[in-house]
Protein backbone atom coordinates (compact mmCIF):
# COMPACT_ATOMS: atom_id res chain seq x y z
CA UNK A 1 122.56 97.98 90.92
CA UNK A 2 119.40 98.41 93.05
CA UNK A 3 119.90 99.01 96.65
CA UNK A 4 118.81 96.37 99.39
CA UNK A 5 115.16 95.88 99.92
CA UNK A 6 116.49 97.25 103.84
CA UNK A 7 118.07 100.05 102.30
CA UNK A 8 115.79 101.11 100.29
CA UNK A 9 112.89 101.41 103.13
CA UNK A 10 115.36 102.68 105.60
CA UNK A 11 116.03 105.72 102.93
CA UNK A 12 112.48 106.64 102.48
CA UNK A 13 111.59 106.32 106.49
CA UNK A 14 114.01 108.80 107.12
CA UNK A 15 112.75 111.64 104.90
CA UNK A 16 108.51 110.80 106.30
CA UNK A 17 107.78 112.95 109.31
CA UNK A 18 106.57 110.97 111.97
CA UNK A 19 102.66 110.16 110.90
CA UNK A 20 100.74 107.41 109.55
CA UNK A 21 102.44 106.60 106.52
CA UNK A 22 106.05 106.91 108.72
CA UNK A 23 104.68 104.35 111.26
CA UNK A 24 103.53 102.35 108.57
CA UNK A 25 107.13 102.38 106.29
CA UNK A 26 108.84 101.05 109.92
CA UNK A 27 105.98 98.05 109.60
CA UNK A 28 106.73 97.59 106.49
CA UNK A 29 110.31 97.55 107.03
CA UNK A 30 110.15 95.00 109.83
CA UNK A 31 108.06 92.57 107.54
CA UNK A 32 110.61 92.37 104.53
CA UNK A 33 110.82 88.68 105.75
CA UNK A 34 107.58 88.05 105.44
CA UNK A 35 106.87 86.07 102.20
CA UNK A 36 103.11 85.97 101.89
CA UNK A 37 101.93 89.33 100.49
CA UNK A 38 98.44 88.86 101.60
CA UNK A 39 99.72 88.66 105.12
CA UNK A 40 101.56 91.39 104.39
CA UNK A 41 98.49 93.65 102.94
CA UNK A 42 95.80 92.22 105.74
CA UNK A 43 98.21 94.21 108.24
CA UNK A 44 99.80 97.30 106.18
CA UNK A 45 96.40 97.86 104.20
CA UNK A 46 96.26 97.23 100.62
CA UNK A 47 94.61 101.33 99.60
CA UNK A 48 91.68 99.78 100.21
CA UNK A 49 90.59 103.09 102.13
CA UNK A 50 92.09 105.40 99.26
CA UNK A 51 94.78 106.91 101.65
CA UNK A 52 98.25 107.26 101.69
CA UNK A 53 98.71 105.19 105.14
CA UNK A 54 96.76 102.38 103.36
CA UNK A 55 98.61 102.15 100.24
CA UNK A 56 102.44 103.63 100.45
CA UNK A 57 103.54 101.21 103.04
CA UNK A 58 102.33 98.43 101.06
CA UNK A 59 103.63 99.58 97.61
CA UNK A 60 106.95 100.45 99.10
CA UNK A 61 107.04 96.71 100.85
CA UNK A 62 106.56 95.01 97.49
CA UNK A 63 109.22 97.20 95.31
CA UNK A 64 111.76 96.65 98.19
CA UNK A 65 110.98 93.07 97.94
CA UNK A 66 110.97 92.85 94.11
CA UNK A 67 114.08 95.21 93.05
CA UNK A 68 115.32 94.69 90.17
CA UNK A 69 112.43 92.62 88.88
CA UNK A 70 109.39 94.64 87.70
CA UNK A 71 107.47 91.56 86.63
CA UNK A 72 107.65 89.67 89.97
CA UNK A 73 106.88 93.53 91.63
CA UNK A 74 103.75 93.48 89.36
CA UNK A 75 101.86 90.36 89.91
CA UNK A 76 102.94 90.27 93.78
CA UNK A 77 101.61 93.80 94.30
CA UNK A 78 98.51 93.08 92.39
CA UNK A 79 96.98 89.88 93.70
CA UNK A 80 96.20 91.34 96.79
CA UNK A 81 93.82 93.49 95.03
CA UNK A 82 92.71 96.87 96.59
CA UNK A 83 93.82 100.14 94.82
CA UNK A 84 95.71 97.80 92.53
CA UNK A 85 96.22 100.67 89.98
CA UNK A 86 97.70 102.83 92.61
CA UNK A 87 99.92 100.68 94.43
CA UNK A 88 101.10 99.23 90.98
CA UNK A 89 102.14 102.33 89.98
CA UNK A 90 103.80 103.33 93.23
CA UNK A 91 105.93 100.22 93.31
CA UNK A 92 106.41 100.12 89.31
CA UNK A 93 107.69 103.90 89.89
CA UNK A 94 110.53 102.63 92.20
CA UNK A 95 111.26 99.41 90.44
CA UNK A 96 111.32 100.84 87.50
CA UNK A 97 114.03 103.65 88.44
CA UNK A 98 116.93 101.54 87.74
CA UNK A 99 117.77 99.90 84.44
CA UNK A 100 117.54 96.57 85.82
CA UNK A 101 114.03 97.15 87.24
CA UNK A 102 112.62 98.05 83.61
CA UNK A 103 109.63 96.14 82.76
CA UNK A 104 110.02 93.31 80.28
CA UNK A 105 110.34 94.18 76.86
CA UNK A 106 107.27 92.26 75.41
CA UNK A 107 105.22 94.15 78.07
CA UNK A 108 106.84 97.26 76.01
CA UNK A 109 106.23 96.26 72.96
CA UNK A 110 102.36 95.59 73.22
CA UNK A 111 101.79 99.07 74.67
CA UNK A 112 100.32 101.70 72.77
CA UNK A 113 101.41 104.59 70.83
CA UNK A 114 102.28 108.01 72.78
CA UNK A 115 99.46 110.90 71.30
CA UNK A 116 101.90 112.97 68.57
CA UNK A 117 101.13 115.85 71.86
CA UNK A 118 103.22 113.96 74.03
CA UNK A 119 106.77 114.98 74.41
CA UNK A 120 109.54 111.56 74.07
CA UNK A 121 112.89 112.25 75.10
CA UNK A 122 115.38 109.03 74.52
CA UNK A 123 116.60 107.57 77.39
């Protein structure tokens, strides 16, 4: 299965250099409690600024919180609005990794087809 929300952050703080986005990830890490995600955005930024400081720590916050559950990840990444597209996709990324993280399969089936260009290998 997933790892823990704790885990998870802990894993990726120890690979970021000491910077921004490090000091950020340890914010982030100390608010996994925290259950409002505006509260949450208003202090870790929401990409707002189009940075990496302003939207990894954020992303990361919400997949941690959400493992496992790519719809819950979705709409409590997204209704804080700011570079929704980005930190969707940064969170989706990572809750998406495992098979229990997928997104929901009526989501699937209502996307569109792949250009005939695009390589598909079967999972």
């Amino acid at each position: 299965g997933p790892p823990t929300p704790e885990a998870l952050l802990d894993g990726v703080i120890a690979l970021v250099p000491r910077s921004a986005v490090g000091a950020g990830l340890r914010r982030a890490r100390d608010m996994l409690d925290y259950g409002d995600p505006g509260t949450v955005a208003a202090v870790l930024g929401s990409g707002r600024r189009t940075s990496a400081h302003d939207t990894v720590p954020f992303a990361l916050w919400s997949a941690a919180r959400a493992l496992g559950d790519f719809e819950r990840m979705f709409w409590t990444t997204a209704q804080v609005g700011g570079d929704v597209d980005t930190t969707c996709a940064i969170a989706g990324g990572v809750v998406a990794a495992t098979e229990a993280g997928a997104p929901p399969a009526d989501w699937l089936g209502q996307t569109e087809e792949l250009p005939e260009w695009v390589p598909v290998t079967a999972s």
